[in-house]
C-alpha atoms as a PDB file:
ATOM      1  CA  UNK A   1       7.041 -22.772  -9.757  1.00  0.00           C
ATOM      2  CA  UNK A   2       5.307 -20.825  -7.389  1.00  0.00           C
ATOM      3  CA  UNK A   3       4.167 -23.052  -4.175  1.00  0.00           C
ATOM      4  CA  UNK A   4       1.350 -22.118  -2.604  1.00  0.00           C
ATOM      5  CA  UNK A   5      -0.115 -22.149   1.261  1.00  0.00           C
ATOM      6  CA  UNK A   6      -2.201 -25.156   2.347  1.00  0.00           C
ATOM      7  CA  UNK A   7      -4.985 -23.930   0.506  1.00  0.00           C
ATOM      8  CA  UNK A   8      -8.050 -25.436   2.599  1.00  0.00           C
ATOM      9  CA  UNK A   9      -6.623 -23.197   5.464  1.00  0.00           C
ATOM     10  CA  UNK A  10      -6.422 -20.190   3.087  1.00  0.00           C
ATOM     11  CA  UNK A  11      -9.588 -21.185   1.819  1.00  0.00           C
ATOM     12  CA  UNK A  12     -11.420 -21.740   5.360  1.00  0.00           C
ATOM     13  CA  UNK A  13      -9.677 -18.465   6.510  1.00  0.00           C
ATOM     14  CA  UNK A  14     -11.443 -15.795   3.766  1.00  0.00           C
ATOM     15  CA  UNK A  15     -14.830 -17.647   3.929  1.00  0.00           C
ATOM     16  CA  UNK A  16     -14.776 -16.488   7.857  1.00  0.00           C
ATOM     17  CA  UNK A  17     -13.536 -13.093   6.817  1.00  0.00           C
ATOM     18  CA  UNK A  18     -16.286 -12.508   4.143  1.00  0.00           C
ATOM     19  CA  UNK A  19     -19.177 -13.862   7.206  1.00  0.00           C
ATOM     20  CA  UNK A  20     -16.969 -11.485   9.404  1.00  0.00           C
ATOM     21  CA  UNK A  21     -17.242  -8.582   7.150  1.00  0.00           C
ATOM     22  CA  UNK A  22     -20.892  -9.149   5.868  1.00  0.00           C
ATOM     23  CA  UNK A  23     -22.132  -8.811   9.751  1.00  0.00           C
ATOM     24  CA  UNK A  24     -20.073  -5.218  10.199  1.00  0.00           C
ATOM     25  CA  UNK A  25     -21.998  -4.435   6.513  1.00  0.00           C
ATOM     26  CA  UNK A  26     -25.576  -5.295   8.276  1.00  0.00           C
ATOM     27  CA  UNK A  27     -24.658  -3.127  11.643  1.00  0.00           C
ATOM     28  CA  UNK A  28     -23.161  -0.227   9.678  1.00  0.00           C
ATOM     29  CA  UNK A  29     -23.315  -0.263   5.435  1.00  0.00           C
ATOM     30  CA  UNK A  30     -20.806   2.639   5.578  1.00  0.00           C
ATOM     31  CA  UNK A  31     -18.218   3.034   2.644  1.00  0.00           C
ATOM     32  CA  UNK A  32     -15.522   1.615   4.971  1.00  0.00           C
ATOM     33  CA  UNK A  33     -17.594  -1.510   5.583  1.00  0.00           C
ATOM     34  CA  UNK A  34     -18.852  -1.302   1.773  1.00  0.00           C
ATOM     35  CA  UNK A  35     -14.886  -1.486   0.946  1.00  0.00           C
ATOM     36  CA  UNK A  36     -13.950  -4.117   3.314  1.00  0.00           C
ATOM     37  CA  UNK A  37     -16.322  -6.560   2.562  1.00  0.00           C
ATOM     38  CA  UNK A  38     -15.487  -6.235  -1.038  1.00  0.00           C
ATOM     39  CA  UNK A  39     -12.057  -6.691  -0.691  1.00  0.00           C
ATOM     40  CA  UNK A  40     -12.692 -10.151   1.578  1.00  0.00           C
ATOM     41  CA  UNK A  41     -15.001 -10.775  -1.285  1.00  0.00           C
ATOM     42  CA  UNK A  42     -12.621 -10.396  -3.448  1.00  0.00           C
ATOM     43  CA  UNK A  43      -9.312 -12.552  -1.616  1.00  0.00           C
ATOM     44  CA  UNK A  44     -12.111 -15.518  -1.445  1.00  0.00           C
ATOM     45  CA  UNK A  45     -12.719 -15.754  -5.751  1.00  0.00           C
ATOM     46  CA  UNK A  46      -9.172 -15.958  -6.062  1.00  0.00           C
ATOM     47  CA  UNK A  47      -8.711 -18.709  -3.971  1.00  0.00           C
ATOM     48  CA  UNK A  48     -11.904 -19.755  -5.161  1.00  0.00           C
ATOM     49  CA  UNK A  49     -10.536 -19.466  -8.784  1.00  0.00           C
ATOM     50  CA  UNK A  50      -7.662 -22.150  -8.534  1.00  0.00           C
ATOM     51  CA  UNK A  51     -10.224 -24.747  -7.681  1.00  0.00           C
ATOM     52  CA  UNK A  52      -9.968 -27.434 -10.328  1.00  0.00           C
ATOM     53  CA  UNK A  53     -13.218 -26.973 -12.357  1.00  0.00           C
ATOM     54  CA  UNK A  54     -15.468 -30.690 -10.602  1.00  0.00           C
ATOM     55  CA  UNK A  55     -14.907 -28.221  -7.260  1.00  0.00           C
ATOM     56  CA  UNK A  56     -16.455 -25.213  -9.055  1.00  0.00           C
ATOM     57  CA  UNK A  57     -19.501 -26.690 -10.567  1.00  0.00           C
ATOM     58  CA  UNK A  58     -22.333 -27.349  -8.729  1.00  0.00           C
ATOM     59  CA  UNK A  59     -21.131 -27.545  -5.262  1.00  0.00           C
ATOM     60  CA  UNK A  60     -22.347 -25.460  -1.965  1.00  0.00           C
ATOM     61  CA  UNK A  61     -19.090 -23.277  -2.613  1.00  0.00           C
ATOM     62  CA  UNK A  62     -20.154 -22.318  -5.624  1.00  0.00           C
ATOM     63  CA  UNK A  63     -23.427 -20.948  -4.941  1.00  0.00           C
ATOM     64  CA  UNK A  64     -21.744 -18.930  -2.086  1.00  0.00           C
ATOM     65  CA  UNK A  65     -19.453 -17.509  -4.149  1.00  0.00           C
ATOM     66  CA  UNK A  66     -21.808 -16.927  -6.770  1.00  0.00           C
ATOM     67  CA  UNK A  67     -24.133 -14.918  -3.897  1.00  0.00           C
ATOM     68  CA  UNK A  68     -21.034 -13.265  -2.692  1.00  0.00           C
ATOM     69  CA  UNK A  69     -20.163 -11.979  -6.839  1.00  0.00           C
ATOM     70  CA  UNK A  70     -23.808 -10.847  -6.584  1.00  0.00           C
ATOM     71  CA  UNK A  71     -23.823  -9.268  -3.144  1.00  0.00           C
ATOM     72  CA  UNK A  72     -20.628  -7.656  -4.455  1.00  0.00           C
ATOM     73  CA  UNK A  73     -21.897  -6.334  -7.684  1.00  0.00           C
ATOM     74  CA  UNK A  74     -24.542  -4.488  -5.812  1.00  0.00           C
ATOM     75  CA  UNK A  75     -22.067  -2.733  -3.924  1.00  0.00           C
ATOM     76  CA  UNK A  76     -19.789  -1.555  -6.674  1.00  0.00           C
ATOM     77  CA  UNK A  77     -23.037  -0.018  -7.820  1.00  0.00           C
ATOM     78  CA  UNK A  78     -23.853   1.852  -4.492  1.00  0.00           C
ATOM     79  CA  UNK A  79     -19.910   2.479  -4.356  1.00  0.00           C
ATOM     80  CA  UNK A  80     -20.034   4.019  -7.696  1.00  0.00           C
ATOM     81  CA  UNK A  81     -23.182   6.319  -6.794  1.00  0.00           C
ATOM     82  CA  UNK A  82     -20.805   7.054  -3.933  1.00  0.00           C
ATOM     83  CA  UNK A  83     -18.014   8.265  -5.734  1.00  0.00           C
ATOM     84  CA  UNK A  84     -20.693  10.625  -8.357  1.00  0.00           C
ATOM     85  CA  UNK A  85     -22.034  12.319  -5.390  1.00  0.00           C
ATOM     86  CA  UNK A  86     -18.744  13.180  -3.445  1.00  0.00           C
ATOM     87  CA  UNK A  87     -17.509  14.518  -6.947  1.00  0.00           C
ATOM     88  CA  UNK A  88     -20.580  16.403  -7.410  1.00  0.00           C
ATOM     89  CA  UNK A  89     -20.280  17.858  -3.617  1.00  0.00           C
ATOM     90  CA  UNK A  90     -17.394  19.985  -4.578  1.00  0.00           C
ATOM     91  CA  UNK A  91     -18.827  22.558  -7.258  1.00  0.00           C
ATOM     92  CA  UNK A  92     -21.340  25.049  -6.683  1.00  0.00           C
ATOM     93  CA  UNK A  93     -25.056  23.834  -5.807  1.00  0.00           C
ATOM     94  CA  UNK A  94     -27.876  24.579  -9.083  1.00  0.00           C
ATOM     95  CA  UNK A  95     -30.911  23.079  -9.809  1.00  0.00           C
ATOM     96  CA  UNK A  96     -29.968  20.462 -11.878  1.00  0.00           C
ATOM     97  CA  UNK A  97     -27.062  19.389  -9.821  1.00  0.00           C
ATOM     98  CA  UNK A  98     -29.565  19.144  -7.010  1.00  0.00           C
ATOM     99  CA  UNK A  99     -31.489  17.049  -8.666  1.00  0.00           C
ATOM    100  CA  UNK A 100     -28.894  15.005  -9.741  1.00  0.00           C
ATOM    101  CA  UNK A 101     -27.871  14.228  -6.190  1.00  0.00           C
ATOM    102  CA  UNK A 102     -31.516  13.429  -5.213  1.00  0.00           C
ATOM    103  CA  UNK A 103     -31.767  10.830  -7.829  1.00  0.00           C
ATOM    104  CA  UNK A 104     -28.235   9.562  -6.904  1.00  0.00           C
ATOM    105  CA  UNK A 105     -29.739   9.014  -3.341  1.00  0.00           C
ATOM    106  CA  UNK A 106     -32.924   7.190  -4.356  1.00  0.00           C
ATOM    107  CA  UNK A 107     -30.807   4.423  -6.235  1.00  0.00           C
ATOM    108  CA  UNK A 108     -28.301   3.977  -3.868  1.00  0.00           C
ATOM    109  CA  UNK A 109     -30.944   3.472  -1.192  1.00  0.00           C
ATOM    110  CA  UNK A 110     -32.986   1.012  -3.513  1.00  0.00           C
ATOM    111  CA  UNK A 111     -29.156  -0.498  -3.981  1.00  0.00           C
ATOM    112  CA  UNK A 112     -28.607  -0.338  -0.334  1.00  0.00           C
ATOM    113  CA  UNK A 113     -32.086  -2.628   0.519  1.00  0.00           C
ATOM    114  CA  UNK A 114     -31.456  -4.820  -1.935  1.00  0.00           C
ATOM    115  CA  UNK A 115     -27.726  -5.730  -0.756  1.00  0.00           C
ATOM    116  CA  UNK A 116     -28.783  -6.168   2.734  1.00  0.00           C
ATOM    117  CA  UNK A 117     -31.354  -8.777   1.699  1.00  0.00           C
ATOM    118  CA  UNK A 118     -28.187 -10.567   0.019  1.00  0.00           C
ATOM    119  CA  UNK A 119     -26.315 -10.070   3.129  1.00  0.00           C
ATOM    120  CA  UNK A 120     -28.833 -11.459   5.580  1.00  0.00           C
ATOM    121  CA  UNK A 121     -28.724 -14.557   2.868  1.00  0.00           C
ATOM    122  CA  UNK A 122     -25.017 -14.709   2.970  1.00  0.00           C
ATOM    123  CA  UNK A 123     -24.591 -14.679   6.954  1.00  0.00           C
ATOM    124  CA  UNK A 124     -27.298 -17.452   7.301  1.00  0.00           C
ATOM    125  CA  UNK A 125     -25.109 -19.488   5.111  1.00  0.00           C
ATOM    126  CA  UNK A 126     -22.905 -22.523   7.152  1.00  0.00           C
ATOM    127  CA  UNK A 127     -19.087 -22.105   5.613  1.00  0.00           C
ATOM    128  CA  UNK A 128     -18.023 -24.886   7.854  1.00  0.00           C
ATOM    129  CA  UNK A 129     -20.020 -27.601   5.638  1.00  0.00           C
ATOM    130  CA  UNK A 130     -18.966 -25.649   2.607  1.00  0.00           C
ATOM    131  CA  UNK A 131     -15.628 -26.605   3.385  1.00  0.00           C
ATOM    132  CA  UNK A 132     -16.389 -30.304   4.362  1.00  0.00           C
ATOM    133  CA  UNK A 133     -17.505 -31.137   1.282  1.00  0.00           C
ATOM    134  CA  UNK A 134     -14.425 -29.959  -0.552  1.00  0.00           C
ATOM    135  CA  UNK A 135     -12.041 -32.832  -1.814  1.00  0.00           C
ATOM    136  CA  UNK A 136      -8.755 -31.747  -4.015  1.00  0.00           C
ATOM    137  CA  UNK A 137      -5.280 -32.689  -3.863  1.00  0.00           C
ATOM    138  CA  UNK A 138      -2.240 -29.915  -3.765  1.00  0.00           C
ATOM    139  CA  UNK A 139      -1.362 -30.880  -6.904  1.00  0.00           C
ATOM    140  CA  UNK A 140      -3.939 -30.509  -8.633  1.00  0.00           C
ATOM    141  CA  UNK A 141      -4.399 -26.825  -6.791  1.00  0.00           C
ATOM    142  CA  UNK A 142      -0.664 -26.184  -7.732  1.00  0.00           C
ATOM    143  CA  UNK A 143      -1.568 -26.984 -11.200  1.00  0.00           C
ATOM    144  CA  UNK A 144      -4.835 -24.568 -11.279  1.00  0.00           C
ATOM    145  CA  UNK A 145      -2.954 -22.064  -9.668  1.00  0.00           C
ATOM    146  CA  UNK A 146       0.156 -21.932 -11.954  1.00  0.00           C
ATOM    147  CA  UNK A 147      -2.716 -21.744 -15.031  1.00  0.00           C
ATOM    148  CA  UNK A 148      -4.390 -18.971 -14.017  1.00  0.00           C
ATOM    149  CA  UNK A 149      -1.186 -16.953 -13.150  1.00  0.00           C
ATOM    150  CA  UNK A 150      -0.108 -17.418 -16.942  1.00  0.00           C
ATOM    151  CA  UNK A 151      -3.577 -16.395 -17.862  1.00  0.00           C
ATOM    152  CA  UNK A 152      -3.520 -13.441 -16.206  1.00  0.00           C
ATOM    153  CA  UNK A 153      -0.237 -12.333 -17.172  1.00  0.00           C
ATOM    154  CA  UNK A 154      -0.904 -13.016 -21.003  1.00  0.00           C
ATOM    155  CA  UNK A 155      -3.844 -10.313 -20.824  1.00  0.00           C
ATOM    156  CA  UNK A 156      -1.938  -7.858 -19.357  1.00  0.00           C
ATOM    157  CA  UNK A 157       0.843  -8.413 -21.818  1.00  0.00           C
ATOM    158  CA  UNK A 158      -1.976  -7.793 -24.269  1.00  0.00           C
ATOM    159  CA  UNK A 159      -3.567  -4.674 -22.945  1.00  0.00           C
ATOM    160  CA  UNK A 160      -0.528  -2.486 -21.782  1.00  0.00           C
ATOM    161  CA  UNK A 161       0.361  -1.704 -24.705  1.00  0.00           C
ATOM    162  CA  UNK A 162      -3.122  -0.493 -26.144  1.00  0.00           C
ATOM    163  CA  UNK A 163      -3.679   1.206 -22.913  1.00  0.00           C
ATOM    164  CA  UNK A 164      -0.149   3.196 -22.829  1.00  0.00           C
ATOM    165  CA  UNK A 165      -0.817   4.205 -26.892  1.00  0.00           C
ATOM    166  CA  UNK A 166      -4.387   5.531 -26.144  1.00  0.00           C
ATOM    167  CA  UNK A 167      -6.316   7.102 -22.702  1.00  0.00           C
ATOM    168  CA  UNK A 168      -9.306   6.444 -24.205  1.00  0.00           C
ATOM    169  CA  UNK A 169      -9.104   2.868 -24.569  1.00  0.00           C
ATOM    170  CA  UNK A 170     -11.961   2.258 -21.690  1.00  0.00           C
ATOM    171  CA  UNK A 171     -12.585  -1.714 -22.346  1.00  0.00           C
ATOM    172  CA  UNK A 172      -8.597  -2.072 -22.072  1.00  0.00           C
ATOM    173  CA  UNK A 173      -8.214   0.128 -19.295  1.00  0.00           C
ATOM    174  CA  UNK A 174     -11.099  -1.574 -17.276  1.00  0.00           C
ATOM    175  CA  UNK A 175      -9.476  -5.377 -18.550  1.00  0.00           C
ATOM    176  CA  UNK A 176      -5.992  -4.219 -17.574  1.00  0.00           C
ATOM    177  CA  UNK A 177      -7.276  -3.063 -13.965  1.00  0.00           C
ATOM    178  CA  UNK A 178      -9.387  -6.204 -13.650  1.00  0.00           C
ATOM    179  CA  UNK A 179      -6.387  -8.541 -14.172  1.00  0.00           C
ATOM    180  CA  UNK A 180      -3.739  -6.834 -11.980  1.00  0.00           C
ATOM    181  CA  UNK A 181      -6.611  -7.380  -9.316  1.00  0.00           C
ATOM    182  CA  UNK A 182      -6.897 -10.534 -10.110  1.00  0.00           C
ATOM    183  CA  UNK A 183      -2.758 -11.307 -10.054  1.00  0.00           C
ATOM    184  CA  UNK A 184      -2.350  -9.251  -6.853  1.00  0.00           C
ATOM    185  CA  UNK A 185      -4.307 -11.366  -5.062  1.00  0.00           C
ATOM    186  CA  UNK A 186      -2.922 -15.035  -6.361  1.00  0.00           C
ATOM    187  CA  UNK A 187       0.201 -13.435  -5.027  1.00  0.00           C
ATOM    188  CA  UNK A 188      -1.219 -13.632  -2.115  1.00  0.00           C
ATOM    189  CA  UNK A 189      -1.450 -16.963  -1.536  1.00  0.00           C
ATOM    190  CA  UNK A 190       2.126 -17.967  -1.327  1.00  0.00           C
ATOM    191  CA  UNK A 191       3.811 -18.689   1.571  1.00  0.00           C
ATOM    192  CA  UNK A 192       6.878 -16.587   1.172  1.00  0.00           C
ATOM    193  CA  UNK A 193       7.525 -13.985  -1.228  1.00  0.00           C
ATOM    194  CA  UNK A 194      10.402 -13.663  -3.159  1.00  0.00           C
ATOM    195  CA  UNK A 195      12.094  -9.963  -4.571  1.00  0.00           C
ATOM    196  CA  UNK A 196      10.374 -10.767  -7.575  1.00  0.00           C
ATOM    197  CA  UNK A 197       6.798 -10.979  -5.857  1.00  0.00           C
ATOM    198  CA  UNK A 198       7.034  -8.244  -3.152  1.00  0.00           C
ATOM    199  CA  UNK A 199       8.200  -5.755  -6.107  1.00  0.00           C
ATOM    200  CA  UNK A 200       5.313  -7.228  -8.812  1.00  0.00           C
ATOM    201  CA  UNK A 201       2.874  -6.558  -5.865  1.00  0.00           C
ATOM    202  CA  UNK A 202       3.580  -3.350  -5.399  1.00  0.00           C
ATOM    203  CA  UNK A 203       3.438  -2.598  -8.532  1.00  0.00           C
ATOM    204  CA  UNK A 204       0.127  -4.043  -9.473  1.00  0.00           C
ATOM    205  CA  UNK A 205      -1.083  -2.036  -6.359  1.00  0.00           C
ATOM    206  CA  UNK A 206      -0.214   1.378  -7.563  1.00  0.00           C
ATOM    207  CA  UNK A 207      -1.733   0.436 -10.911  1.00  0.00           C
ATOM    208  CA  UNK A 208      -4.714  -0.807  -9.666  1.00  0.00           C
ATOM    209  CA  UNK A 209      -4.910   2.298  -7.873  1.00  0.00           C
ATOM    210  CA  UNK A 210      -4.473   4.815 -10.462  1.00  0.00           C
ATOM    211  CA  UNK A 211      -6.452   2.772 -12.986  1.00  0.00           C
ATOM    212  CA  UNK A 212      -9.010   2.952  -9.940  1.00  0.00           C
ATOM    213  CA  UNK A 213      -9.546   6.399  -9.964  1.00  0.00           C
ATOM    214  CA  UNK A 214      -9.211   6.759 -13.756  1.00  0.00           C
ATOM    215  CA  UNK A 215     -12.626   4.239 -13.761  1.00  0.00           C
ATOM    216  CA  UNK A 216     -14.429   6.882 -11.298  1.00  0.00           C
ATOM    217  CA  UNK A 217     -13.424   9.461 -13.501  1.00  0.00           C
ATOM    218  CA  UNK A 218     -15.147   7.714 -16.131  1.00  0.00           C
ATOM    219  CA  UNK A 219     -18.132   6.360 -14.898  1.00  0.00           C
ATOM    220  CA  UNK A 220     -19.054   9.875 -13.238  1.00  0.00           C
ATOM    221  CA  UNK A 221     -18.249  11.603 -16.691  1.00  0.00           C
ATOM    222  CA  UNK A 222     -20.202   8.716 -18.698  1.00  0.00           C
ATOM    223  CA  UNK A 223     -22.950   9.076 -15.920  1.00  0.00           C
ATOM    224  CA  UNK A 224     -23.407  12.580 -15.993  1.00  0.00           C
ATOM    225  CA  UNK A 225     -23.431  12.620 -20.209  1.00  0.00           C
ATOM    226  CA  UNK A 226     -26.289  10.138 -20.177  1.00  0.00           C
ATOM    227  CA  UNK A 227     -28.638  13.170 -18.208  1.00  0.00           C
ATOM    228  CA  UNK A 228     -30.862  14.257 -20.583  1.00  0.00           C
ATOM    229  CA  UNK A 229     -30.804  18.163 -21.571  1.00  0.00           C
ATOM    230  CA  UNK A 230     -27.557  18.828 -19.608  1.00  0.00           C
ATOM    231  CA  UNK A 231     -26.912  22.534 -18.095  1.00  0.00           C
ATOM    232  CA  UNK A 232     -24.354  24.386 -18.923  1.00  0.00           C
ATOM    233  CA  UNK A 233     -23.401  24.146 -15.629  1.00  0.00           C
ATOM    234  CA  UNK A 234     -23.098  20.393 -15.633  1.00  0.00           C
ATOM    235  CA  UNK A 235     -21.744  20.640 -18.788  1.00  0.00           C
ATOM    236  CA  UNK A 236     -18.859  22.792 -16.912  1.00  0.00           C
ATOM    237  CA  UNK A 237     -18.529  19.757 -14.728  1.00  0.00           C
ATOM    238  CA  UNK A 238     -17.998  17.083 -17.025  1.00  0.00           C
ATOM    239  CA  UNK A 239     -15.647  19.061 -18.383  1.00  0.00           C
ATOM    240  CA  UNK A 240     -14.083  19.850 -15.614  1.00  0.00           C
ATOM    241  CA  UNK A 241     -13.623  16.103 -15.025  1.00  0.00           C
ATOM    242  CA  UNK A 242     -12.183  14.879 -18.095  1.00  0.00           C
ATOM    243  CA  UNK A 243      -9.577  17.669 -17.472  1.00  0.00           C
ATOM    244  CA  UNK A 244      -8.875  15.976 -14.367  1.00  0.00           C
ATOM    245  CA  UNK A 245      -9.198  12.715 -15.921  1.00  0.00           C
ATOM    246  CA  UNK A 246      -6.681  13.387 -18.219  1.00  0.00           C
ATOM    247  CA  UNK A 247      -4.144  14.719 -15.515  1.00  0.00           C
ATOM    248  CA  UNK A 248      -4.470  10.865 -13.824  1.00  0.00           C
ATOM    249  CA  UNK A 249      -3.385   9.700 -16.925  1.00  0.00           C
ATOM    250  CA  UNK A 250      -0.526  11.094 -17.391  1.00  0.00           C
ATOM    251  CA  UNK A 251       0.076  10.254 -13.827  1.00  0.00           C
ATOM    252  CA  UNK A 252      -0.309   6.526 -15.098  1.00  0.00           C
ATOM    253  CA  UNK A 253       2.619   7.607 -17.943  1.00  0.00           C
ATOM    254  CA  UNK A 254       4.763   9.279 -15.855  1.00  0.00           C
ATOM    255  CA  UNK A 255       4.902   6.146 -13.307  1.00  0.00           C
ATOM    256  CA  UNK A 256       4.778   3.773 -15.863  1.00  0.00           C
ATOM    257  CA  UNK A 257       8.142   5.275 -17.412  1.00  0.00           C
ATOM    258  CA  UNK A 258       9.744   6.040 -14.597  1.00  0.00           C
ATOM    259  CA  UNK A 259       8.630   2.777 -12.596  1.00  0.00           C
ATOM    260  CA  UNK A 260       8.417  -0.106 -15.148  1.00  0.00           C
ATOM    261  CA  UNK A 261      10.942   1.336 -17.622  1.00  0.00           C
ATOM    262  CA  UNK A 262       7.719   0.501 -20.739  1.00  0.00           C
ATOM    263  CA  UNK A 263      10.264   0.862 -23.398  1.00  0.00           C
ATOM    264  CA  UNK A 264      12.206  -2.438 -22.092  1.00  0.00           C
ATOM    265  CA  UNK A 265       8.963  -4.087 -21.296  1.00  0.00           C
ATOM    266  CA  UNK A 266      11.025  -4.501 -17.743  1.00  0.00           C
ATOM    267  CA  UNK A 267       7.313  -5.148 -16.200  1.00  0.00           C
ATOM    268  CA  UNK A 268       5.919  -7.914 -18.646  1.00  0.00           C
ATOM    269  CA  UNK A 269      10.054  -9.471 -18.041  1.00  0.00           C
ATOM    270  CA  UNK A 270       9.077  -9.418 -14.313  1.00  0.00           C
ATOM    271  CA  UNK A 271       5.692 -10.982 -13.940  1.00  0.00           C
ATOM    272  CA  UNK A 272       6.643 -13.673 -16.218  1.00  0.00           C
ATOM    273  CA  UNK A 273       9.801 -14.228 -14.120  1.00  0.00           C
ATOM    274  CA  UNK A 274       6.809 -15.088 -11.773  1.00  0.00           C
ATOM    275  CA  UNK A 275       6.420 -18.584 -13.677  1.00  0.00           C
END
């Protein structure tokens, strides 16, 4: 069994990061702010997640975290219109690239109004009654907590496999990335970490990281294949980026045979040593 932190400290501790980091977003909306406050966004679901389900349903938390999913969905958009346009900054300027940047800039300052209206929602918000109102026994977080961590591990004992037999296996790639998210930050929630966790972490780290830029790959390749009428120049640069696509994943391979040692399932055998 995995024994968790107090979790109303845990708890009370990433609702004042996310206000923290939502008032550096309104003062500066850079991508290190963008990336910061999505990450704090992201530490509060999962300790958000192992509330039993009468804590998740219709309470104050829940409509701040379900603001906070919002506020953070915007900014995986702008963060993805991000990523297209620094990709698009290294090849040779022509006119359709141009235009393609232009356009990029429109949406991500539509995207960019529209998440600071969230934000100026989100910082008016009073986390101290949030966390009044909450009433839960350890147990019953223990419980939660040890549910979800099977969860998790069960889809990425499903997906690995698809995702190692095919690169282009996008809904399993994105599902795979998702969950080791996910896991990576229940693990952070315990107290003290065993071998067990400290290795599983840093693990789910470096895949979340190569899966990470595999997804930026993809969404600028899928982006720029929706234009309508390509150029052959843009043409070059899609596939330009699938070659480079391809080279991440057979990164992803390579560390997944040398690292996890696929062939004995030696990483499924260690996250389920987890429960």
């Amino acid at each position: 069994m995995l024994y968790l932190l107090p979790f109303l400290t845990r708890l009370n501790l990433n609702l004042r990061k996310v206000n923290n980091r939502v008032g550096k977003y309104l003062k500066t909306p850079n991508a290190k702010q963008i990336h910061d406050v999505r990450t704090a966004i992201r530490r509060l679901d999962a300790t958000y997640l192992i509330l039993p389900k009468k804590n998740r349903t219709g309470s104050s938390l829940s409509d701040y975290v379900l603001k906070c999913k919002e506020f953070f969905k915007v900014n995986s958009e702008i963060r993805d219109l991000d990523i297209i346009y620094e990709k698009l900054q290294k090849y040779p300027s022509n006119a359709q690239k141009n235009g393609v940047i232009e356009t990029l800039k429109t949406s991500r300052d539509a995207n960019l109004e529209r998440a600071k209206l969230i934000a100026q929602s989100l910082k008016s918000s009073d986390t101290t009654k949030i966390i009044n109102k909450i009433d839960v026994t350890e147990k019953e977080i223990q419980k939660r907590y040890d549910k979800m961590i099977s969860k998790l591990i069960s889809r990425i004992e499903s997906t690995f496999p698809a995702v190692l037999a095919d690169p282009l296996r996008f809904e399993e790639l994105h599902d795979l990335r998702v969950a080791c998210k996910k896991l990576k930050y229940l693990l952070e929630l315990l107290p003290e970490e065993n071998n067990n966790v400290l290795k599983t972490k840093k693990i789910l780290q470096k895949i979340q990281d190569i899966l990470g830029t595999i997804h930026d790959y993809d969404f600028t390749i899928d982006y720029l294949s929706s234009l309508i009428h390509t150029s052959i120049e843009i043409q070059e640069i899609i596939s330009n980026e699938k070659e480079e696509r391809n080279a991440k994943y057979d990164d992803f391979l390579r560390f997944c045979r040398r690292r996890l040692d696929v062939s004995q399932d030696s990483f499924l055998i260690l996250i389920k040593s987890l429960n």
